[in-house]
Protein backbone atom coordinates (compact mmCIF):
# COMPACT_ATOMS: atom_id res chain seq x y z
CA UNK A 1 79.51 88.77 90.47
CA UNK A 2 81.84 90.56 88.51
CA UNK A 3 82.92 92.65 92.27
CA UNK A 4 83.70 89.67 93.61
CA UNK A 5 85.68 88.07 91.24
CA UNK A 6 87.95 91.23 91.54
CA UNK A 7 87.81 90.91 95.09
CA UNK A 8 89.68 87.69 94.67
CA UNK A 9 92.14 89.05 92.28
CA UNK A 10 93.06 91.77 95.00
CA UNK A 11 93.14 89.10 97.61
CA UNK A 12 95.58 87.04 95.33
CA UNK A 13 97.56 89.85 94.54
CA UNK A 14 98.22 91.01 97.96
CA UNK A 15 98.86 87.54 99.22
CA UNK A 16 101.63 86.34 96.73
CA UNK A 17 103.19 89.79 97.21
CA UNK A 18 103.61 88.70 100.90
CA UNK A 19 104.47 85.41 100.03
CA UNK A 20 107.30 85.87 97.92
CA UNK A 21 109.01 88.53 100.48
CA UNK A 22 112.47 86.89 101.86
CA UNK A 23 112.27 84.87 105.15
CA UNK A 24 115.26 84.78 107.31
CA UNK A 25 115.14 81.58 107.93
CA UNK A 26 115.37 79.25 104.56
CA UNK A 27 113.75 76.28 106.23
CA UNK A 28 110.48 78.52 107.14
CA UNK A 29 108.41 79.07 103.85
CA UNK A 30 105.30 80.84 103.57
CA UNK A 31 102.43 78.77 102.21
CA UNK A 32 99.23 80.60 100.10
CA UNK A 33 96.36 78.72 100.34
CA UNK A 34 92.89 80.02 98.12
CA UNK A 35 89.30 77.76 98.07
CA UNK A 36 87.79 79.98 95.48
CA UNK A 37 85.04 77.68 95.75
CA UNK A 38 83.86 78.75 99.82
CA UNK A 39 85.98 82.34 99.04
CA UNK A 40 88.63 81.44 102.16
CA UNK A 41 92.00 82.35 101.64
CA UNK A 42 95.05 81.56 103.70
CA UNK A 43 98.40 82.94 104.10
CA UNK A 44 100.38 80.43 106.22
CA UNK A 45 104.09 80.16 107.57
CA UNK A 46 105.26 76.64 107.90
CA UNK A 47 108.54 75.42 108.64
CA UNK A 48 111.29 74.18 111.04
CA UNK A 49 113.62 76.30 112.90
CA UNK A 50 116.18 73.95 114.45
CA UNK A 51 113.91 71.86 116.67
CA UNK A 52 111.35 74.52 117.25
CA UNK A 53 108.23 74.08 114.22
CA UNK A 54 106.35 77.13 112.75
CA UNK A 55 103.52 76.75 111.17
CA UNK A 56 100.44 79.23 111.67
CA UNK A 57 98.67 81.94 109.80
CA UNK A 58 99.67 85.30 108.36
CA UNK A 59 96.39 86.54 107.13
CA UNK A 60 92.96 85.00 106.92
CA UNK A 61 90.30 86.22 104.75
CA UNK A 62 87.14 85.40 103.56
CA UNK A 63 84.60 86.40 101.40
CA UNK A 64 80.75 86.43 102.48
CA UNK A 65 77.68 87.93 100.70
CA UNK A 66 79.48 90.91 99.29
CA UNK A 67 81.68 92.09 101.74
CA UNK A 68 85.73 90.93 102.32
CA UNK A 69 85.70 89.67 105.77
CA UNK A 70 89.51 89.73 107.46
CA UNK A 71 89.68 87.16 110.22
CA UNK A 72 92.98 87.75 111.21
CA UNK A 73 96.10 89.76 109.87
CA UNK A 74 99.46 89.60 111.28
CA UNK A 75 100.94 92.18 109.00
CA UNK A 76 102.60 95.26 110.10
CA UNK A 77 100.41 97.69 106.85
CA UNK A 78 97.14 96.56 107.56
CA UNK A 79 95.86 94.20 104.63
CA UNK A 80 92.22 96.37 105.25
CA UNK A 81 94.76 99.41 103.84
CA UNK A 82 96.05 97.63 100.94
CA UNK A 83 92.20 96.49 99.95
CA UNK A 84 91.07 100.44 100.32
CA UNK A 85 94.13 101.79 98.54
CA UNK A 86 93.32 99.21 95.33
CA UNK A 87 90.04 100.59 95.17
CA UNK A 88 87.88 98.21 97.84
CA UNK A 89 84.82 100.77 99.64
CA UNK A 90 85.55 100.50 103.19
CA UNK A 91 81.92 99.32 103.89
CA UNK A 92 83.19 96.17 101.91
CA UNK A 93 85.82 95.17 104.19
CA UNK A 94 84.56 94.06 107.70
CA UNK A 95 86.99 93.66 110.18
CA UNK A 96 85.97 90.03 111.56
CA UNK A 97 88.90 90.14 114.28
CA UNK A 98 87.03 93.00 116.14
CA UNK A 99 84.29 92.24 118.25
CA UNK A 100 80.98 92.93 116.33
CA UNK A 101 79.94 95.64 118.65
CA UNK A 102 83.51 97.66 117.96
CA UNK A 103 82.71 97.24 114.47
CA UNK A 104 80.82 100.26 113.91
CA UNK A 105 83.83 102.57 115.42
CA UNK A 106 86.62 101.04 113.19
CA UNK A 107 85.52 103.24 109.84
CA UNK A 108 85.12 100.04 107.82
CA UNK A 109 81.77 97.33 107.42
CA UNK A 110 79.46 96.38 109.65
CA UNK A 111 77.61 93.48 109.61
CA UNK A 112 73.13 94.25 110.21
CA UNK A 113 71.83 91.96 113.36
């Protein structure tokens, strides 16, 4: 228990350092969202930009069994790079927005059928 519980304080850390970057737009804010309870976590944009409304997600991740699943990151760094470089085995990190059959070529966790 006590890897996943710092599994969400990486996740935490990683998304409030993204969230409190500068947007160029003032009226577009970036919105964390954690459920500690299922282990999803959400980093959302949401705003207006004149007439034209933003709102979608940054970087979705979740935790299952023991292993940080990322469902999608729109980051330029890679959050899977930030997880390795605080200390997170690569087999711990699956990459959920590959195919599960490219999984085994990306370096990082694969799921057993």
């Amino acid at each position: 228990m006590e890897k996943i519980t710092q599994y969400r304080r990486y996740i935490r850390q990683i998304f409030e350092e993204y969230a409190r970057l500068p947007m160029s737009d003032e009226q577009i804010k970036r919105e964390v969202l954690f459920d500690t309870e299922h282990d999803r976590y959400q980093l959302l944009v949401v705003g207006w930009k004149g007439h034209e409304r933003f709102h979608g997600s940054i970087l979705h991740v979740d935790i299952i069994g023991e292993q940080i699943w990322i469902q999608y990151d729109g980051t330029e760094t890679g959050i899977a790079n930030e997880l390795v470089a605080l200390g997170v085995p690569k087999e711990d990190i699956v990459l959920a927005f590959h195919a599960p059959y490219k999984r085994k070529y990306t370096g990082f966790g694969v799921v057993p059928v």
